[in-house]
PDB file of N, CA and C in Angstrom:
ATOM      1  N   UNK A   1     157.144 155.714 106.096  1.00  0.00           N
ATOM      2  CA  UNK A   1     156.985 154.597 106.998  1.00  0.00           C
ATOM      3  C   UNK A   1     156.038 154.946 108.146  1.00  0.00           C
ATOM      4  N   UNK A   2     156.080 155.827 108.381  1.00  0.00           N
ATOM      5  CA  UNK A   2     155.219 156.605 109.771  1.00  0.00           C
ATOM      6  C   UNK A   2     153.675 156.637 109.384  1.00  0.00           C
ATOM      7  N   UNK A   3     153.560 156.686 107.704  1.00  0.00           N
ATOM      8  CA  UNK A   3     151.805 156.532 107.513  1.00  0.00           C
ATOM      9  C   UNK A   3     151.475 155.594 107.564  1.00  0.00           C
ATOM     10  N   UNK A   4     152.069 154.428 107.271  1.00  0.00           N
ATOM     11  CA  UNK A   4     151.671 152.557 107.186  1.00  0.00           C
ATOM     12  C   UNK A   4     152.148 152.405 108.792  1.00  0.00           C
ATOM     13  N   UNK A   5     152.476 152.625 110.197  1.00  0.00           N
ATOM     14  CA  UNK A   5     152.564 152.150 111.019  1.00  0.00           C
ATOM     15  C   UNK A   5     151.247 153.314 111.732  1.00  0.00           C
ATOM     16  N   UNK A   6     150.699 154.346 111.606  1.00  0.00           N
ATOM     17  CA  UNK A   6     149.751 155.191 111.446  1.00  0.00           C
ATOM     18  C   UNK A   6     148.738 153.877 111.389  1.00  0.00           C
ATOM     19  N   UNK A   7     148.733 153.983 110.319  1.00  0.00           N
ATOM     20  CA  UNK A   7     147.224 152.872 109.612  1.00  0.00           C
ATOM     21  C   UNK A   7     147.426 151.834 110.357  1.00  0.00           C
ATOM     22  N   UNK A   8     148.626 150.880 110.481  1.00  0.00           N
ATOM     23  CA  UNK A   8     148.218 149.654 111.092  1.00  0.00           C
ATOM     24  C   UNK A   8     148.110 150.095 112.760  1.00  0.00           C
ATOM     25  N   UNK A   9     148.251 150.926 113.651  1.00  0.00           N
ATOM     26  CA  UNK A   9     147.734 151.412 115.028  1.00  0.00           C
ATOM     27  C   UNK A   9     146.370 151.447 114.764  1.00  0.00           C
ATOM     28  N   UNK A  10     145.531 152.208 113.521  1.00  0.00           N
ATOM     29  CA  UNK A  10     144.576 152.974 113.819  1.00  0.00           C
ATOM     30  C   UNK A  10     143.601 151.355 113.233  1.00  0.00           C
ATOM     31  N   UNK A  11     143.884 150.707 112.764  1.00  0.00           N
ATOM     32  CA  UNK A  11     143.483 149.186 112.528  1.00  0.00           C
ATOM     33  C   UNK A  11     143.239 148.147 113.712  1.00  0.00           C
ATOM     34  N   UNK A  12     144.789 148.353 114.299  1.00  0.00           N
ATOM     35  CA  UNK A  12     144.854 147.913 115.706  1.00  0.00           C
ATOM     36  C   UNK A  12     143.806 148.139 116.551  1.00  0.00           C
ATOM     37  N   UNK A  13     143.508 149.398 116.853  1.00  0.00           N
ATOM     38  CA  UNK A  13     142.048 150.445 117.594  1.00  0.00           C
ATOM     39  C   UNK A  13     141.358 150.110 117.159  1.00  0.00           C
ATOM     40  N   UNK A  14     140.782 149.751 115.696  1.00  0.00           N
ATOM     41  CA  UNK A  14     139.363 149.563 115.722  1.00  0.00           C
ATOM     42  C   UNK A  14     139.243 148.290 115.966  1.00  0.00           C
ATOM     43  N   UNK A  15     140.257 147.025 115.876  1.00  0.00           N
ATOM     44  CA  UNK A  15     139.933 145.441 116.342  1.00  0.00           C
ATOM     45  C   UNK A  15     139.666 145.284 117.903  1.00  0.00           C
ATOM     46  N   UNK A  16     140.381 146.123 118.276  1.00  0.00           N
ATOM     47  CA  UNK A  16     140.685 146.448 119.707  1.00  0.00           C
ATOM     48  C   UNK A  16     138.349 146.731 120.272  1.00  0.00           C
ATOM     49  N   UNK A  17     138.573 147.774 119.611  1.00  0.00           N
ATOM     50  CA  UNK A  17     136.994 148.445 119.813  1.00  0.00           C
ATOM     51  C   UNK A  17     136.038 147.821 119.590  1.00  0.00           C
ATOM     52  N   UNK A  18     136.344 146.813 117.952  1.00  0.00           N
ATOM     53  CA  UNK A  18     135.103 146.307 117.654  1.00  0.00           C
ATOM     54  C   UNK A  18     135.142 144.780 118.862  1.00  0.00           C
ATOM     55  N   UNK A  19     136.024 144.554 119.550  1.00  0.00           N
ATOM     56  CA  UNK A  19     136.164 143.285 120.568  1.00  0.00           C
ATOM     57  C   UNK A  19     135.121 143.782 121.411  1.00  0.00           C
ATOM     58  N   UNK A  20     135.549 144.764 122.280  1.00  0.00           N
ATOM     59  CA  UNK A  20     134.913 145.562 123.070  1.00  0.00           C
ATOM     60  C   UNK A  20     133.377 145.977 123.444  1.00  0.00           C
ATOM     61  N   UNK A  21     132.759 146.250 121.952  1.00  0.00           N
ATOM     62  CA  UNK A  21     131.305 146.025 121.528  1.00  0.00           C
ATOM     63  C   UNK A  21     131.184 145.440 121.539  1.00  0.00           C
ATOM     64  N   UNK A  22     131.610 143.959 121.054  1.00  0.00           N
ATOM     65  CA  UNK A  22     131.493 142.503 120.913  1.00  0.00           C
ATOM     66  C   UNK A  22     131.165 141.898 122.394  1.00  0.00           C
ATOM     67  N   UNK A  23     131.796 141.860 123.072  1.00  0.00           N
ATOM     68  CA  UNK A  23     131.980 141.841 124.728  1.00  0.00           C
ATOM     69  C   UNK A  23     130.979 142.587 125.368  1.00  0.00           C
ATOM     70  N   UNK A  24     130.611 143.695 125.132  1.00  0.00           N
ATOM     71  CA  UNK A  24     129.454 144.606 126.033  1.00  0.00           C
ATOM     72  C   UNK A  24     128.559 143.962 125.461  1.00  0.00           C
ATOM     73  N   UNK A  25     128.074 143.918 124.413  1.00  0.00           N
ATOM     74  CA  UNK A  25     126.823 142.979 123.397  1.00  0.00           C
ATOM     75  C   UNK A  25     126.289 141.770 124.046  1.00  0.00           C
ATOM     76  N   UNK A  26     127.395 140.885 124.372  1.00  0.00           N
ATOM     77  CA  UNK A  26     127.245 139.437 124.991  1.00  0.00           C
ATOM     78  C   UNK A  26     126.444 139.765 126.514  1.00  0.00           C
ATOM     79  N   UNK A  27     127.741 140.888 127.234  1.00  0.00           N
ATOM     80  CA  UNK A  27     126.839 141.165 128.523  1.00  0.00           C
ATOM     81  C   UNK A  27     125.548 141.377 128.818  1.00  0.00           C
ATOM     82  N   UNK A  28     124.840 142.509 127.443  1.00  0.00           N
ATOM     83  CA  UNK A  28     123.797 143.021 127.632  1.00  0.00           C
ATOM     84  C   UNK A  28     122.945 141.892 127.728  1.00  0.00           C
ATOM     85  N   UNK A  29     123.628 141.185 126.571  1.00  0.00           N
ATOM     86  CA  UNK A  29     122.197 139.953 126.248  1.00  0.00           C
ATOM     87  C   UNK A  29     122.183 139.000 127.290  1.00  0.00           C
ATOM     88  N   UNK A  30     123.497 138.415 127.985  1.00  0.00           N
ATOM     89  CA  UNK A  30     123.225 137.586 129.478  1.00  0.00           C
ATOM     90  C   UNK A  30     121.999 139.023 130.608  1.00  0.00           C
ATOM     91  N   UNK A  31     122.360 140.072 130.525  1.00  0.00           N
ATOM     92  CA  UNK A  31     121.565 140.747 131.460  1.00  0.00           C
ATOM     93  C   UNK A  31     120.469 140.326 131.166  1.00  0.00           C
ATOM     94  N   UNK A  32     119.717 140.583 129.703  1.00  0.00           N
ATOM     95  CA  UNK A  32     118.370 140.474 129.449  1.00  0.00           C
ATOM     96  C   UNK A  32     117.710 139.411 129.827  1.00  0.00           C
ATOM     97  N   UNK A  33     118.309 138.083 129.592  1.00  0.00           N
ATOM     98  CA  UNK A  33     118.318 136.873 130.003  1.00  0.00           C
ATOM     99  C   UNK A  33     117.814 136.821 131.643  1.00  0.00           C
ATOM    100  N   UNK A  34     118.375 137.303 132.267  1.00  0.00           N
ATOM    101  CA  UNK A  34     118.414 137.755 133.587  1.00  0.00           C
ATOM    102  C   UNK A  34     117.144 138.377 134.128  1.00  0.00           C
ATOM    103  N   UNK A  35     116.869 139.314 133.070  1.00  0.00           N
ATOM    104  CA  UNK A  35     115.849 140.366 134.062  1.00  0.00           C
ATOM    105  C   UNK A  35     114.770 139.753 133.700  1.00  0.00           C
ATOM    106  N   UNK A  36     114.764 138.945 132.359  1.00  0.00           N
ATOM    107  CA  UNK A  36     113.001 138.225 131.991  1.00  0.00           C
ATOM    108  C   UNK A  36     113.288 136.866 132.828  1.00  0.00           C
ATOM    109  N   UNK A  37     114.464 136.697 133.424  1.00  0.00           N
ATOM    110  CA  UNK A  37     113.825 135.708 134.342  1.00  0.00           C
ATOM    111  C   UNK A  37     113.710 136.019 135.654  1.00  0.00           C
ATOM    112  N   UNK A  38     113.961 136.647 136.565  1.00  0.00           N
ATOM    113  CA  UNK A  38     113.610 137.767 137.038  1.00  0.00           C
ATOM    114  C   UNK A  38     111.787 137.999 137.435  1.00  0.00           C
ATOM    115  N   UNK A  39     111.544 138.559 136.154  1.00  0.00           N
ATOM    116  CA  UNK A  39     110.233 139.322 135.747  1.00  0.00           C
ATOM    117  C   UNK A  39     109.090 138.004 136.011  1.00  0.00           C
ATOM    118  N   UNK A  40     109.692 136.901 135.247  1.00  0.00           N
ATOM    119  CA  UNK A  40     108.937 135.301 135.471  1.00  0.00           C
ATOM    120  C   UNK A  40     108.750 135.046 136.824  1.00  0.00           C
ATOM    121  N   UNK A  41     110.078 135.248 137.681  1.00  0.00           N
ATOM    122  CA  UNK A  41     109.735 134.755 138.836  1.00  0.00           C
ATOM    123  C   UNK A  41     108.667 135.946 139.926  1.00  0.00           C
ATOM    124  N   UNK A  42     109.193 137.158 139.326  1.00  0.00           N
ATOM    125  CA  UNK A  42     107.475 138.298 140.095  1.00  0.00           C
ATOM    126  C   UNK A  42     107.036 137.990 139.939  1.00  0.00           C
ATOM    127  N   UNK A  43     106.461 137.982 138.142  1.00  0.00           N
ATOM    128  CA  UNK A  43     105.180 137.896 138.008  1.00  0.00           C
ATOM    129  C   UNK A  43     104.325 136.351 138.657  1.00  0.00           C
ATOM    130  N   UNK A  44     105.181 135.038 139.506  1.00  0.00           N
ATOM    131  CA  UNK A  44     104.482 133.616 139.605  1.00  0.00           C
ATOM    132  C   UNK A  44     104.486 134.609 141.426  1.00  0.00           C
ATOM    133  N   UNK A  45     105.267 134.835 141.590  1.00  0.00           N
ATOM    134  CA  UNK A  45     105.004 135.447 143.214  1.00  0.00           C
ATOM    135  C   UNK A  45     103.963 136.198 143.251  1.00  0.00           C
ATOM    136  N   UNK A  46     103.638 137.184 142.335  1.00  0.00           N
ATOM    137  CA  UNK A  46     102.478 138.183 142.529  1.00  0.00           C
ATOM    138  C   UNK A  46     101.071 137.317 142.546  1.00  0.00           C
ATOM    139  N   UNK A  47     101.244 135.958 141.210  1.00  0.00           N
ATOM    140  CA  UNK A  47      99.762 134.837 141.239  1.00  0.00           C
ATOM    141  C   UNK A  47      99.705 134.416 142.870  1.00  0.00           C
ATOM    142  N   UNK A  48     101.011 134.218 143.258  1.00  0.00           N
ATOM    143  CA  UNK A  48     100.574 133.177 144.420  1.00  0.00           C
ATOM    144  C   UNK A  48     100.198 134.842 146.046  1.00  0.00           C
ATOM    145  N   UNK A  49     100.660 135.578 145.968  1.00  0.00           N
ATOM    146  CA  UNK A  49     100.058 136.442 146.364  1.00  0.00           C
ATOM    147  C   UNK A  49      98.193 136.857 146.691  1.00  0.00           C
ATOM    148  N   UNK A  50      97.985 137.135 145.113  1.00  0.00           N
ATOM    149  CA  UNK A  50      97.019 137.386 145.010  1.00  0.00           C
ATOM    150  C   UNK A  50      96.010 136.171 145.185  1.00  0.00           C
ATOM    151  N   UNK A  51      96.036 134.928 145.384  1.00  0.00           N
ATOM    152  CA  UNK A  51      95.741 133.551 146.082  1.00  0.00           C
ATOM    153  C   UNK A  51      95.993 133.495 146.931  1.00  0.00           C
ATOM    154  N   UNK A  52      96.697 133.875 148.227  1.00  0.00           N
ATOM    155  CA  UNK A  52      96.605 134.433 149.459  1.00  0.00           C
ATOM    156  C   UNK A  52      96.158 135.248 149.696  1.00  0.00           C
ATOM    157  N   UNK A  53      95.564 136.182 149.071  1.00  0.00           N
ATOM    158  CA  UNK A  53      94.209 137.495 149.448  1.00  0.00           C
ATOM    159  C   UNK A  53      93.428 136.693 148.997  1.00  0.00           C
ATOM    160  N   UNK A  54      93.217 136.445 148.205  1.00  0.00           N
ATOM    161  CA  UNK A  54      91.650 135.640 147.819  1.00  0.00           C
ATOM    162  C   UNK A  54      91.108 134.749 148.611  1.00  0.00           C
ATOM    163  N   UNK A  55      92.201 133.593 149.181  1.00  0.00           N
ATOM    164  CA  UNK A  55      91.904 132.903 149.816  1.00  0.00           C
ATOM    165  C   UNK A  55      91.588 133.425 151.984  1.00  0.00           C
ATOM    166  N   UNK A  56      92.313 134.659 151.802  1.00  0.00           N
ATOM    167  CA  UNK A  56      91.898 135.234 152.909  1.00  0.00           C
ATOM    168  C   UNK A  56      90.917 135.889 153.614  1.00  0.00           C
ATOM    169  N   UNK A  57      90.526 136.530 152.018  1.00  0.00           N
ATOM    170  CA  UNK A  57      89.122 137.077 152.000  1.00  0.00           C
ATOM    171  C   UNK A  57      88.101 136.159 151.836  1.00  0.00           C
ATOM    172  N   UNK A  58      88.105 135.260 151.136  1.00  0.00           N
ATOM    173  CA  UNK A  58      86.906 134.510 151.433  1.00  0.00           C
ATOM    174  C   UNK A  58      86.931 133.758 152.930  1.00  0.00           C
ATOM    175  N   UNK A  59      88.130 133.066 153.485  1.00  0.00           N
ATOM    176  CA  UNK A  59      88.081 132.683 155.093  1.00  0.00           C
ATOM    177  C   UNK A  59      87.564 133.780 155.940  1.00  0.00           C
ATOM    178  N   UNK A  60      87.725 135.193 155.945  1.00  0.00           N
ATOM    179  CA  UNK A  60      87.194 136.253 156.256  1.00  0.00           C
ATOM    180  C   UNK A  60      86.115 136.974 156.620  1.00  0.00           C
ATOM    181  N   UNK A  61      85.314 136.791 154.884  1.00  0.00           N
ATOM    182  CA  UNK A  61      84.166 136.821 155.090  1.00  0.00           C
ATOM    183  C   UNK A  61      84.116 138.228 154.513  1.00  0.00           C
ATOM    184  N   UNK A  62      85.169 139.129 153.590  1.00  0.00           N
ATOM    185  CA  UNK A  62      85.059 139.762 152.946  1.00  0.00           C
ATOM    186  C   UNK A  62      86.182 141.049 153.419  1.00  0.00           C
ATOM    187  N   UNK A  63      86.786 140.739 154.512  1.00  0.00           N
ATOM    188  CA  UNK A  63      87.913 141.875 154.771  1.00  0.00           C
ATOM    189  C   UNK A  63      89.207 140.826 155.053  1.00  0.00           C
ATOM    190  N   UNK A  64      90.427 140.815 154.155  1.00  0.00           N
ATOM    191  CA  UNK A  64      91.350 140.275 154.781  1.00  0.00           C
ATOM    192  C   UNK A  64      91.991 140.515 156.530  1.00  0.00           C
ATOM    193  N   UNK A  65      91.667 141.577 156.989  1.00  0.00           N
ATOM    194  CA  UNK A  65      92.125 142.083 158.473  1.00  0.00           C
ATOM    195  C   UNK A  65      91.579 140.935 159.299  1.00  0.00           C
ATOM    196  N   UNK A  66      90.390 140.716 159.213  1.00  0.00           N
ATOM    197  CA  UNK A  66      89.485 139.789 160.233  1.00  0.00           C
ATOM    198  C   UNK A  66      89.899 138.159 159.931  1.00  0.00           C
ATOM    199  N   UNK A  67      90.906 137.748 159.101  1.00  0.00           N
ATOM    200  CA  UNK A  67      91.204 136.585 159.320  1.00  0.00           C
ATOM    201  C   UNK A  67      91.586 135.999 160.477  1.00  0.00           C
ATOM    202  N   UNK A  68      92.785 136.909 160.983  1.00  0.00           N
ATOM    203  CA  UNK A  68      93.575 135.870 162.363  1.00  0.00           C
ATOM    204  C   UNK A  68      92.234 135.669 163.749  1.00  0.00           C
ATOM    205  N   UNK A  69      91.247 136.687 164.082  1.00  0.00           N
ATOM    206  CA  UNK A  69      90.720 136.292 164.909  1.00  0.00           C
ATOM    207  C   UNK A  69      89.416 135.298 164.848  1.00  0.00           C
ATOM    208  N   UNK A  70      89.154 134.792 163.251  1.00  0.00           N
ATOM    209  CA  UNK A  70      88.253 133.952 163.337  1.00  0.00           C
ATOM    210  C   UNK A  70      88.962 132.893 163.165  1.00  0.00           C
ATOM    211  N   UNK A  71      90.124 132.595 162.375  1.00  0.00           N
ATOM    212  CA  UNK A  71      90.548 131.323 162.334  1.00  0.00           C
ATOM    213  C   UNK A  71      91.141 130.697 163.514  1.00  0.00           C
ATOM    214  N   UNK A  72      91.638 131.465 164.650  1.00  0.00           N
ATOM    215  CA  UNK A  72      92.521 130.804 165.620  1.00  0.00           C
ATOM    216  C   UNK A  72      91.582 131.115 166.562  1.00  0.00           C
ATOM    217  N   UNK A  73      90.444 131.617 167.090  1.00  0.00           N
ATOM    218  CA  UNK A  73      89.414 131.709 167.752  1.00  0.00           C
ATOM    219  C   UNK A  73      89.214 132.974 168.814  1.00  0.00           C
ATOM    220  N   UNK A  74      90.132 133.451 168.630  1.00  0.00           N
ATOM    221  CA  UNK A  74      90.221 134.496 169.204  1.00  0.00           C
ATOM    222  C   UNK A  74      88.988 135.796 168.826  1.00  0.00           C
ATOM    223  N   UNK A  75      88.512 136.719 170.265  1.00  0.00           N
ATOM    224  CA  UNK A  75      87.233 137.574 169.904  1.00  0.00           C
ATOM    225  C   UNK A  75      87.286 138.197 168.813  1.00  0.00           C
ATOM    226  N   UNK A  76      88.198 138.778 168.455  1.00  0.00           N
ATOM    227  CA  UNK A  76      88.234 140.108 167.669  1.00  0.00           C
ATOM    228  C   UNK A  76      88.273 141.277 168.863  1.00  0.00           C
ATOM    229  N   UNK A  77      88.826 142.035 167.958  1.00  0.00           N
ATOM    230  CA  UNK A  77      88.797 143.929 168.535  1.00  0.00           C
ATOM    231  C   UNK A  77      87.305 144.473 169.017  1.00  0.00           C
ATOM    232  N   UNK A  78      86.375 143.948 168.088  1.00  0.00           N
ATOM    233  CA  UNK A  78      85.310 144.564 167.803  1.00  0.00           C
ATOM    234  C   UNK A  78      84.383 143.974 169.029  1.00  0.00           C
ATOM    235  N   UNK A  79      84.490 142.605 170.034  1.00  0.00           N
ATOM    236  CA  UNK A  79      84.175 142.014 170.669  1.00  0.00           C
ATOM    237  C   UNK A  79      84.566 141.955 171.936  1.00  0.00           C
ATOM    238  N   UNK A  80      86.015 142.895 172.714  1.00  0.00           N
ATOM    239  CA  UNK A  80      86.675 142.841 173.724  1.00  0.00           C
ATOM    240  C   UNK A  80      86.315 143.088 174.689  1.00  0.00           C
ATOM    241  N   UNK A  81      85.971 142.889 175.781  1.00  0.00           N
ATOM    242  CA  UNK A  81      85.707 143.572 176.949  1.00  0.00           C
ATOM    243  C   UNK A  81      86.148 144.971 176.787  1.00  0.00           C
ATOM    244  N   UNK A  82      85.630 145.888 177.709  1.00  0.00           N
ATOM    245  CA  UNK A  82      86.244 147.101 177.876  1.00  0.00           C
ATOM    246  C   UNK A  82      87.063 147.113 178.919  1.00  0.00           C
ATOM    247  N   UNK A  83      88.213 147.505 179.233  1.00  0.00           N
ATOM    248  CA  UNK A  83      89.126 147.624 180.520  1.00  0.00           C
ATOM    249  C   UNK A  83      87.999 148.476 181.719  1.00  0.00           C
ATOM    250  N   UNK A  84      88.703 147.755 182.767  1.00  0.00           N
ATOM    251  CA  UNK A  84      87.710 148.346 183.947  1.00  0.00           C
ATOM    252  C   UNK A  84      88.065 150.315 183.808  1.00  0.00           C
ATOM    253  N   UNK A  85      87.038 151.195 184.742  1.00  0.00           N
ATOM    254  CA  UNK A  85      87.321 152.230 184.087  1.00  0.00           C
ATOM    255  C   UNK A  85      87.497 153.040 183.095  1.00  0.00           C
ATOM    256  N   UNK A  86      87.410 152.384 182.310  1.00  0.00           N
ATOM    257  CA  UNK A  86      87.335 153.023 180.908  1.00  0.00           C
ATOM    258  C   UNK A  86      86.194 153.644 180.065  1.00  0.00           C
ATOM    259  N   UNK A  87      85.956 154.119 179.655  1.00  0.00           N
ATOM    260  CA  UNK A  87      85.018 155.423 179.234  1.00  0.00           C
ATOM    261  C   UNK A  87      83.640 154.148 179.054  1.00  0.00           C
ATOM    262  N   UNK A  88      82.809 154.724 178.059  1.00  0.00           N
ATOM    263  CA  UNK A  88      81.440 154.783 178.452  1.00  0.00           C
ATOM    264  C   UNK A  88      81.260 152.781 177.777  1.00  0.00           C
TER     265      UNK A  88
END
């Protein structure tokens, strides 16, 4: 009697196990689901990115840095007075 209640435990364990795989399986595949959408939404952020450099550099005039002081009117760095006292 102890080998047929043997077998039906060790039956038990593998329904038990094969659930288990069954269950991690489902997870993986909602993850995957997940990370390629995910990946969709970088990769539309990185387009609209790189259309904000483009579009910066050409307002620019070929360096994104020099945008804020030509568009809002301000001198630039390169244009400042020098502080009184200050070297040559």
């Amino acid at each position: 009697m102890s080998t047929l209640s043997d077998a039906l435990s060790a039956l038990k364990t593998a329904f038990l196990l094969e659930e288990r795989v069954s269950s991690q399986a489902r997870k993986v595949e909602k993850l995957a689901d997940m990370v390629g959408d995910i990946d969709r939404r970088l990769a539309k952020m990185e387009g609209q990115m790189q259309g904000f450099v483009a579009a910066a550099t050409a307002f620019s005039g070929g360096g994104a840095t020099g945008l804020g002081h030509r568009i809002i009117g301000n001198p630039g760095p390169e244009k400042l007075p020098s502080p009184k006292g200050a070297g040559p």
